[in-house]
N, C-alpha and C. Protein backbone atom coordinates (compact mmCIF):
# COMPACT_ATOMS: atom_id res chain seq x y z
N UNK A 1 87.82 160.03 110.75
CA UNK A 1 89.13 159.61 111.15
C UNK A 1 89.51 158.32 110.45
N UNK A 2 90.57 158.33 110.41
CA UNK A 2 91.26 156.82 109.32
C UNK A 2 91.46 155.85 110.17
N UNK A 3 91.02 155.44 111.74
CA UNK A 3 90.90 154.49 112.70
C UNK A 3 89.15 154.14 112.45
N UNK A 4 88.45 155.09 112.45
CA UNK A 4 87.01 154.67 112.44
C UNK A 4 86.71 153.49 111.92
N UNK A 5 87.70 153.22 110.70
CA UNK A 5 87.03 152.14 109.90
C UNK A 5 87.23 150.95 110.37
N UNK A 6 88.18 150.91 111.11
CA UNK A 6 88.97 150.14 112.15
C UNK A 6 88.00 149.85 113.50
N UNK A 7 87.35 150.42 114.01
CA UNK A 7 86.45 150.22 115.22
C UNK A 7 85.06 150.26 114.72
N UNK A 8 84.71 150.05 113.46
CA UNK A 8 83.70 150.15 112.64
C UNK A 8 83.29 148.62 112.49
N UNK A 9 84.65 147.72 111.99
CA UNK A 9 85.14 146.45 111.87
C UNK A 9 85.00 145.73 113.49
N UNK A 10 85.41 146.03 114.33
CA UNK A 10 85.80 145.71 115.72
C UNK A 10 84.21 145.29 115.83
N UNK A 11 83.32 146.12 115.52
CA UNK A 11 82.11 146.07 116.51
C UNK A 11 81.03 145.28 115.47
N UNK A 12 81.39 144.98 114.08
CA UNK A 12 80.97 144.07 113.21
C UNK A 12 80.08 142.73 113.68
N UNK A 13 80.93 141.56 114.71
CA UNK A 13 80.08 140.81 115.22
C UNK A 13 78.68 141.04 116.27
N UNK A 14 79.34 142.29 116.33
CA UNK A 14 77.78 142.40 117.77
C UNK A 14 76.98 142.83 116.63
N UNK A 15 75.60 143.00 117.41
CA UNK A 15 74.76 143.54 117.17
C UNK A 15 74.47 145.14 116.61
N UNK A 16 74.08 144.91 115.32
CA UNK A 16 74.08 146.73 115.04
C UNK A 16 73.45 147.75 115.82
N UNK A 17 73.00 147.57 116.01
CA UNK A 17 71.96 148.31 117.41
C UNK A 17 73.19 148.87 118.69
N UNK A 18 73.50 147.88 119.31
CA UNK A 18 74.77 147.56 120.21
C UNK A 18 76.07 148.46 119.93
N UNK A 19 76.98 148.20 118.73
CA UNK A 19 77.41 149.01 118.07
C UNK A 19 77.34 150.44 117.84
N UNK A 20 75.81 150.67 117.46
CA UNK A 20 75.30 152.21 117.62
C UNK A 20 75.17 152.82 118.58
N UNK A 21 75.11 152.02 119.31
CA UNK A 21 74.45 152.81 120.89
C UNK A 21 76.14 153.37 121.57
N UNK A 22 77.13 152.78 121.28
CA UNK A 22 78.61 153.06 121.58
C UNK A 22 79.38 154.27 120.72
N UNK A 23 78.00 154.48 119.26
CA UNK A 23 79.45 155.45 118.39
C UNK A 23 79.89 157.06 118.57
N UNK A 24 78.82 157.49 119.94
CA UNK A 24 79.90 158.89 119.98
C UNK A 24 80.80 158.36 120.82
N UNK A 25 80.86 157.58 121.88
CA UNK A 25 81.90 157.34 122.75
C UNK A 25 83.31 156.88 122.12
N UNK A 26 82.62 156.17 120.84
CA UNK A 26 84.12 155.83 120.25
C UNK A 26 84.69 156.49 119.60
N UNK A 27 83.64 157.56 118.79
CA UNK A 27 84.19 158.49 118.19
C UNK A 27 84.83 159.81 118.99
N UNK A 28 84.49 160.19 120.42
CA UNK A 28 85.05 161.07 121.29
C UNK A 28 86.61 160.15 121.53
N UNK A 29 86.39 159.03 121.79
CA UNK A 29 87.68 158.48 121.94
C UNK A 29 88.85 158.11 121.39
N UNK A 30 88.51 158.07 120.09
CA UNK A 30 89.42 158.77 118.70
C UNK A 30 90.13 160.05 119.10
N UNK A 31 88.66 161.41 119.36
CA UNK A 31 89.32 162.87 118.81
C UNK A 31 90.02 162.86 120.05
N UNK A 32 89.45 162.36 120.95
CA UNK A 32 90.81 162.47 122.31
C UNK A 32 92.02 161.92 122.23
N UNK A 33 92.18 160.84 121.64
CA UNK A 33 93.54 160.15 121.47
C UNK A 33 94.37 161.28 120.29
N UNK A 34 93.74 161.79 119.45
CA UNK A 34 93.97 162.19 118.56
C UNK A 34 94.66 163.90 119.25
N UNK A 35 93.45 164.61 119.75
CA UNK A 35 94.14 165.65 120.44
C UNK A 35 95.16 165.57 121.50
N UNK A 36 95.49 164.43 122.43
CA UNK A 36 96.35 164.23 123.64
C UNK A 36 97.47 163.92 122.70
N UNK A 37 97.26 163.38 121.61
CA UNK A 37 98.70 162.61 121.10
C UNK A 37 99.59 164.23 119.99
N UNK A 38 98.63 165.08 119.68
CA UNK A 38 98.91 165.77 118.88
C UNK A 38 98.54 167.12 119.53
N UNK A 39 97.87 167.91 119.91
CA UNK A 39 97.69 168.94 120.28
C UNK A 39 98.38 169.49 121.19
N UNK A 40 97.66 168.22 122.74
CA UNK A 40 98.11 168.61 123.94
C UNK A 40 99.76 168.34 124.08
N UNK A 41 100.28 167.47 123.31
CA UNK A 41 101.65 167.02 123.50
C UNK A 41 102.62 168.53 122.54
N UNK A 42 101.90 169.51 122.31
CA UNK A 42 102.19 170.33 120.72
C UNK A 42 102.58 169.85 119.92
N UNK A 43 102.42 169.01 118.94
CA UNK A 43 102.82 168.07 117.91
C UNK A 43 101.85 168.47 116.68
N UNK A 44 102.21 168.73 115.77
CA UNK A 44 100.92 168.90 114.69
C UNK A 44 100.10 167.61 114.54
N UNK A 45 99.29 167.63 113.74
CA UNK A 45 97.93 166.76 113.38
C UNK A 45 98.89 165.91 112.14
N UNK A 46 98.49 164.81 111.70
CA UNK A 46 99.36 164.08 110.81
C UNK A 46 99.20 164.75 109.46
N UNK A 47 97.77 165.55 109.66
CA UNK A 47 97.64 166.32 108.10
C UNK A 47 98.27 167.46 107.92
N UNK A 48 98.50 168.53 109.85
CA UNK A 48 99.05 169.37 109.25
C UNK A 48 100.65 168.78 109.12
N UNK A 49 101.36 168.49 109.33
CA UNK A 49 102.54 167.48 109.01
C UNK A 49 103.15 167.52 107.97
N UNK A 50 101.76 166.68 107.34
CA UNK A 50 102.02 167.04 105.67
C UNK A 50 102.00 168.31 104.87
N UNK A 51 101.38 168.72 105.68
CA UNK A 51 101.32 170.80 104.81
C UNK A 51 102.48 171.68 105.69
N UNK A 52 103.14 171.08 106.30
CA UNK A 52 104.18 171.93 107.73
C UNK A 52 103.23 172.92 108.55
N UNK A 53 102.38 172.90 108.99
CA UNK A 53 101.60 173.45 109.83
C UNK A 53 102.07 172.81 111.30
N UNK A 54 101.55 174.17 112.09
CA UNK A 54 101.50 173.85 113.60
C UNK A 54 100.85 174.79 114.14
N UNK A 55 100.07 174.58 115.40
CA UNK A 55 99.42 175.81 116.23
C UNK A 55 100.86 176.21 116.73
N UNK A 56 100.48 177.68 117.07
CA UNK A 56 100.86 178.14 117.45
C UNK A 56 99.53 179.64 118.47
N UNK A 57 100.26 180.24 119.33
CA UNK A 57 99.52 181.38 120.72
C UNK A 57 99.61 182.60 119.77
N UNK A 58 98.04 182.57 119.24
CA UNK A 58 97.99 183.55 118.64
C UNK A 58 97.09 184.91 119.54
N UNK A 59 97.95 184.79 120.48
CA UNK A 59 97.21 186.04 121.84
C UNK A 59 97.53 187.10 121.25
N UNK A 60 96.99 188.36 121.66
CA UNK A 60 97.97 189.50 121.31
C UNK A 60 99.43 189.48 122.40
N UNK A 61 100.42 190.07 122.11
CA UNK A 61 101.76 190.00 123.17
C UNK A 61 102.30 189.24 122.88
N UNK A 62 101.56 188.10 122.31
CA UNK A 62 102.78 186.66 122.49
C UNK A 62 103.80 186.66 121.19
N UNK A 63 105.01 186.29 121.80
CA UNK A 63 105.81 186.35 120.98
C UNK A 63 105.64 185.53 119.57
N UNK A 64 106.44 186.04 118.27
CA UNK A 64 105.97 185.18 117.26
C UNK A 64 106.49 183.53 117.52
N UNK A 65 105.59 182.71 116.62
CA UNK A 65 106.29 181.35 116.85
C UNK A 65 105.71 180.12 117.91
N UNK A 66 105.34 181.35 119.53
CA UNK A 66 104.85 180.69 120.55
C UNK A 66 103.85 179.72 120.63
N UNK A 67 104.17 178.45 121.16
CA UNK A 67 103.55 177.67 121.42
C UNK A 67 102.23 177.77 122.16
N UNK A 68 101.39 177.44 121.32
CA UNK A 68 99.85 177.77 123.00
C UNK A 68 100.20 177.41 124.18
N UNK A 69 99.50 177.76 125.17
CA UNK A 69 99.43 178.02 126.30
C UNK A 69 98.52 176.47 126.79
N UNK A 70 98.84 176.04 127.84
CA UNK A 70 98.21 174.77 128.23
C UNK A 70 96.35 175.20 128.41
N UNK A 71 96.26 176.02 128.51
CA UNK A 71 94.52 176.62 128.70
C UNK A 71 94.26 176.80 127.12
N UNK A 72 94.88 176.89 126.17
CA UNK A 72 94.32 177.14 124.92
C UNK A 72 94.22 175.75 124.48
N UNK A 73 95.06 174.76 124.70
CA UNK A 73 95.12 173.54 124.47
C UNK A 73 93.87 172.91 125.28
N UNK A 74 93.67 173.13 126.20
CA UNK A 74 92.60 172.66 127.00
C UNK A 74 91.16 173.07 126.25
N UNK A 75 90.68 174.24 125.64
CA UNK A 75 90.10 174.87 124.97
C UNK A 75 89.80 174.22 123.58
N UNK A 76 90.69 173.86 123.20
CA UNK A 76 90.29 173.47 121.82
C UNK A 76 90.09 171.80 122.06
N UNK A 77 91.03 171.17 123.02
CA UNK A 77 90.33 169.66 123.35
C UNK A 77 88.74 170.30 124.15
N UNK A 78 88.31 170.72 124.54
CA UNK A 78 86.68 170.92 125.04
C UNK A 78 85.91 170.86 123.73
N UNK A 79 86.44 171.91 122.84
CA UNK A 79 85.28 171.93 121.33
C UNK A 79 86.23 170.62 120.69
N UNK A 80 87.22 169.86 120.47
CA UNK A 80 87.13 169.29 119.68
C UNK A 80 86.36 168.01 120.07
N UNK A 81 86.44 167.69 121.53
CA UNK A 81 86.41 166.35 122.27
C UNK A 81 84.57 166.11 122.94
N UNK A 82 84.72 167.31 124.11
CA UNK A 82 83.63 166.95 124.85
C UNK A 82 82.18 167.87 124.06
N UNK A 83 82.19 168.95 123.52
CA UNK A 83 81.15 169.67 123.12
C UNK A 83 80.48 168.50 121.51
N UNK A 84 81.24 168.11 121.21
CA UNK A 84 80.59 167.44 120.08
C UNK A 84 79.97 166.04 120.59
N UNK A 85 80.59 165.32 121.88
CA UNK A 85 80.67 163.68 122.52
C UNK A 85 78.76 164.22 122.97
N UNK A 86 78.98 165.38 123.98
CA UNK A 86 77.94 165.88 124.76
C UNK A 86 76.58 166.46 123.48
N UNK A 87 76.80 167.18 122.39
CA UNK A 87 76.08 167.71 121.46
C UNK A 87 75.27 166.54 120.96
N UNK A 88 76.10 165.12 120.59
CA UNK A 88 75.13 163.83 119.98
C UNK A 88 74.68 163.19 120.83
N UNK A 89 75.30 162.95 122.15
CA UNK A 89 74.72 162.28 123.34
C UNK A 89 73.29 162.78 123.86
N UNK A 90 73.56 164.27 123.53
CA UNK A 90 72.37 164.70 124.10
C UNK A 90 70.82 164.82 122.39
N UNK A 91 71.39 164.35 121.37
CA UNK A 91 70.61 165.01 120.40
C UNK A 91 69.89 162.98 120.41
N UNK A 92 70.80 162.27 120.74
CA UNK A 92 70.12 160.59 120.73
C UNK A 92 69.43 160.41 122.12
N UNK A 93 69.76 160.91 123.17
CA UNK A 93 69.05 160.87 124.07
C UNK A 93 67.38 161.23 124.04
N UNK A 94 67.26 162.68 123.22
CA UNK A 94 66.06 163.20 122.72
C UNK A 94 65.34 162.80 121.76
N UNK A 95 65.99 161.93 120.79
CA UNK A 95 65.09 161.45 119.70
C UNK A 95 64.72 160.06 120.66
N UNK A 96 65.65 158.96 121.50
CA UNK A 96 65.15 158.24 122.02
C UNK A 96 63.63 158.26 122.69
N UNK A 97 64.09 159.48 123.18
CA UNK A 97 62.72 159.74 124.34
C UNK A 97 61.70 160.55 123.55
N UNK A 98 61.42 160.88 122.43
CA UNK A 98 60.67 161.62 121.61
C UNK A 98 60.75 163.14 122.08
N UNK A 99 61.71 163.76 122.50
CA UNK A 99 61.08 165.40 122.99
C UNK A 99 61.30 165.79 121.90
N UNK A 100 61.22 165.66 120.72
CA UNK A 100 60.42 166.63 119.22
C UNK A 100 59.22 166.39 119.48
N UNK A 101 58.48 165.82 120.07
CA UNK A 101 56.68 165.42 120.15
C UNK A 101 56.23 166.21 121.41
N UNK A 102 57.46 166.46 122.28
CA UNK A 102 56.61 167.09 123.29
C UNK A 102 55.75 168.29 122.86
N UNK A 103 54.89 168.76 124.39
CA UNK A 103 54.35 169.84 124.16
C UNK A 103 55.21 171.07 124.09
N UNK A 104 55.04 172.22 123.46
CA UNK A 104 56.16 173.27 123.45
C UNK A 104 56.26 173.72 124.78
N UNK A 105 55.75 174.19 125.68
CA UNK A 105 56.13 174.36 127.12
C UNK A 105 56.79 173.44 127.91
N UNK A 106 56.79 172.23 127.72
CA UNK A 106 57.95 171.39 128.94
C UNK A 106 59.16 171.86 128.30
N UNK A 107 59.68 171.10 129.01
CA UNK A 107 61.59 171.68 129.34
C UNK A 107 61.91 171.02 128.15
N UNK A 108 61.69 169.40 127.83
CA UNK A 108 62.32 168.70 127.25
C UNK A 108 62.59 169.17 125.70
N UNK A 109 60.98 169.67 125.17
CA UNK A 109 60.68 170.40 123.67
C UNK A 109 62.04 171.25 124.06
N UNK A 110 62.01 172.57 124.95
CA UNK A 110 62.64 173.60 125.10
C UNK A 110 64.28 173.37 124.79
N UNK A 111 64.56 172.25 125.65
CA UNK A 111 65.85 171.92 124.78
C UNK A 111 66.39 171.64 123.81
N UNK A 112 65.00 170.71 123.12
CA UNK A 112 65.41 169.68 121.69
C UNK A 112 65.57 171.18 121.05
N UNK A 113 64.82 172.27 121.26
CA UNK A 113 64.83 173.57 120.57
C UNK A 113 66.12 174.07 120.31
N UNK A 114 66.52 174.21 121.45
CA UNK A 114 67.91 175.05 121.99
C UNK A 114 69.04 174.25 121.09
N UNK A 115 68.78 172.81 121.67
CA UNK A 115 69.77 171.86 120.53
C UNK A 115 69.50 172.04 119.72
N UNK A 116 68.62 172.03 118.54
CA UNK A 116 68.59 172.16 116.84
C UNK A 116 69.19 173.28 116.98
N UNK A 117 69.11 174.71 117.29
CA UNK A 117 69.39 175.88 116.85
C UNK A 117 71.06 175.86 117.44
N UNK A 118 71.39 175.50 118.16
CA UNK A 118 72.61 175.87 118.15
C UNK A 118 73.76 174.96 117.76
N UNK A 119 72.94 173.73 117.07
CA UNK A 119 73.56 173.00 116.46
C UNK A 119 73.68 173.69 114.24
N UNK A 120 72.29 174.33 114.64
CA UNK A 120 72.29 175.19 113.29
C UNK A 120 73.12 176.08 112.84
N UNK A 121 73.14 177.03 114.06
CA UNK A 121 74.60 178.09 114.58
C UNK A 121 76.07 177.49 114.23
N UNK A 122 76.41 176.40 114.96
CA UNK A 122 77.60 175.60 114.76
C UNK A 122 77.88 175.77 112.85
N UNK A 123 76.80 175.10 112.61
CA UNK A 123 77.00 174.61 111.19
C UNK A 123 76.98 175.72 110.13
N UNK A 124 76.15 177.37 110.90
CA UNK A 124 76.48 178.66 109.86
C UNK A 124 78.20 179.09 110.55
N UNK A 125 78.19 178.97 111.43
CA UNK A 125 79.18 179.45 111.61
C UNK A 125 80.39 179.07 111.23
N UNK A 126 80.65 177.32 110.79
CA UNK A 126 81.76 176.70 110.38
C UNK A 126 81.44 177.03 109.23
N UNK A 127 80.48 177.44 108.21
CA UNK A 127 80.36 177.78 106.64
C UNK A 127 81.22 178.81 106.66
N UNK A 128 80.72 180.26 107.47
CA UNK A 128 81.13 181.48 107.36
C UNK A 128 82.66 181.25 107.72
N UNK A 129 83.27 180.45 108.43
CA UNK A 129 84.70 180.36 108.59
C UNK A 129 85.34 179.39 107.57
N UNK A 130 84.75 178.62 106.82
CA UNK A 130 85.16 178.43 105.81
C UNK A 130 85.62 179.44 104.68
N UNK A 131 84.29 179.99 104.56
CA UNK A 131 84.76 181.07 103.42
C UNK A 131 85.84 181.95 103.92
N UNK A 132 86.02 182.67 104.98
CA UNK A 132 87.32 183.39 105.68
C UNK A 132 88.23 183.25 105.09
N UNK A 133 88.58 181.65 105.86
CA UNK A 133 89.32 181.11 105.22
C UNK A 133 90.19 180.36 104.24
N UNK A 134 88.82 179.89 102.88
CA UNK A 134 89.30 179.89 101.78
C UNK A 134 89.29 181.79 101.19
N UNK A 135 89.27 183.13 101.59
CA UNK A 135 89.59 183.84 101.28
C UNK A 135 90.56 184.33 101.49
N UNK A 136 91.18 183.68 102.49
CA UNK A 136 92.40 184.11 103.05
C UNK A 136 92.55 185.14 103.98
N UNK A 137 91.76 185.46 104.41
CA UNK A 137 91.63 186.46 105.59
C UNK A 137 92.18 186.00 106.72
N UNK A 138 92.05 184.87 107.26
CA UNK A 138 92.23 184.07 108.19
C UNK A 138 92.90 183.05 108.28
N UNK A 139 93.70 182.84 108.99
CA UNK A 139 94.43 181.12 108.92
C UNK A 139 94.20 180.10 110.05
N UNK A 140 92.30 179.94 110.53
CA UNK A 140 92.00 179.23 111.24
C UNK A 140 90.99 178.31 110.09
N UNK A 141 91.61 176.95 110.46
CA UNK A 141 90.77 175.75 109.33
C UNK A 141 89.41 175.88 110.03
N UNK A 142 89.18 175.97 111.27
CA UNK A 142 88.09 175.30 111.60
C UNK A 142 87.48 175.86 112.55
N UNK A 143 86.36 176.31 113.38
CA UNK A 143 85.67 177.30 114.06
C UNK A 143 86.37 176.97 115.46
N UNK A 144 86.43 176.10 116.19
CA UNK A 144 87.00 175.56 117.13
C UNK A 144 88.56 176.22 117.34
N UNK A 145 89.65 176.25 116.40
CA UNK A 145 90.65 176.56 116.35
C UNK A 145 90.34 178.17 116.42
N UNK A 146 89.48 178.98 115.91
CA UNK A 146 89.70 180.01 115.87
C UNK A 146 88.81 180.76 117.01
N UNK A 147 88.53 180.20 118.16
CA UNK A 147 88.11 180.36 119.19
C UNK A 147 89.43 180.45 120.14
């Protein structure tokens, strides 16, 4: 985001450590300002703006043109906002506490598991929707949107 560099600066005098320990929160607090000011309000993104883009309710039934629905908007602030805030919160929480070292039977291994792989998933799956959509099959930028 083109504010980051901006709260990047802000947190300059403290302590780097200090700083770090704050950057998904600041960075969730960006994509939220960012989705409430643009999504949830239906307003395009400042980039799509520049390309004339806008979401639009791509349900089946819905008329052409239609604006999403306040639950689709809600939907895409969850993956843009809280699934990524919650995905690093929980991936620093685990390197803090070492559960890559656990034994493979406790819970904790079992998750760090669950987290790598479906953080792996995330990342085939935004490839494969890339290509889609630089093929043109599709006119969703981003895996989130096309959920």
């Amino acid at each position: 985001l083109l504010f980051q560099g901006h709260i990047d600066r802000c947190f300059r005098p403290l302590d780097q450590d200090s700083a770090e320990a704050f950057k998904p929160e600041t960075d969730a607090l960006l994509s939220l300002a960012l989705w409430y000011g643009c999504v949830w309000r239906q307003r395009p993104t400042p980039g799509q703006a520049l390309l004339g883009l806008r979401y639009y309710n791509g349900t089946p039934g819905a008329p052409p043109g239609a604006l999403p629905a306040a639950s689709q908007r809600a939907a895409l602030g969850v993956c843009w906002v809280l699934l990524p805030w919650l995905v690093e919160r929980l991936r620093r929480v685990g390197l803090s506490r070492g559960w890559p070292s656990y034994p493979e039977e406790s819970r904790e291994w079992q998750l760090w598991t669950l987290l790598v792989r479906a953080e792996a998933c995330w990342k085939y799956l935004y490839l494969l929707n890339l290509v889609a959509y630089l093929a043109g099959r599709r006119h969703y930028p981003s895996v989130a949107e096309r959920a």
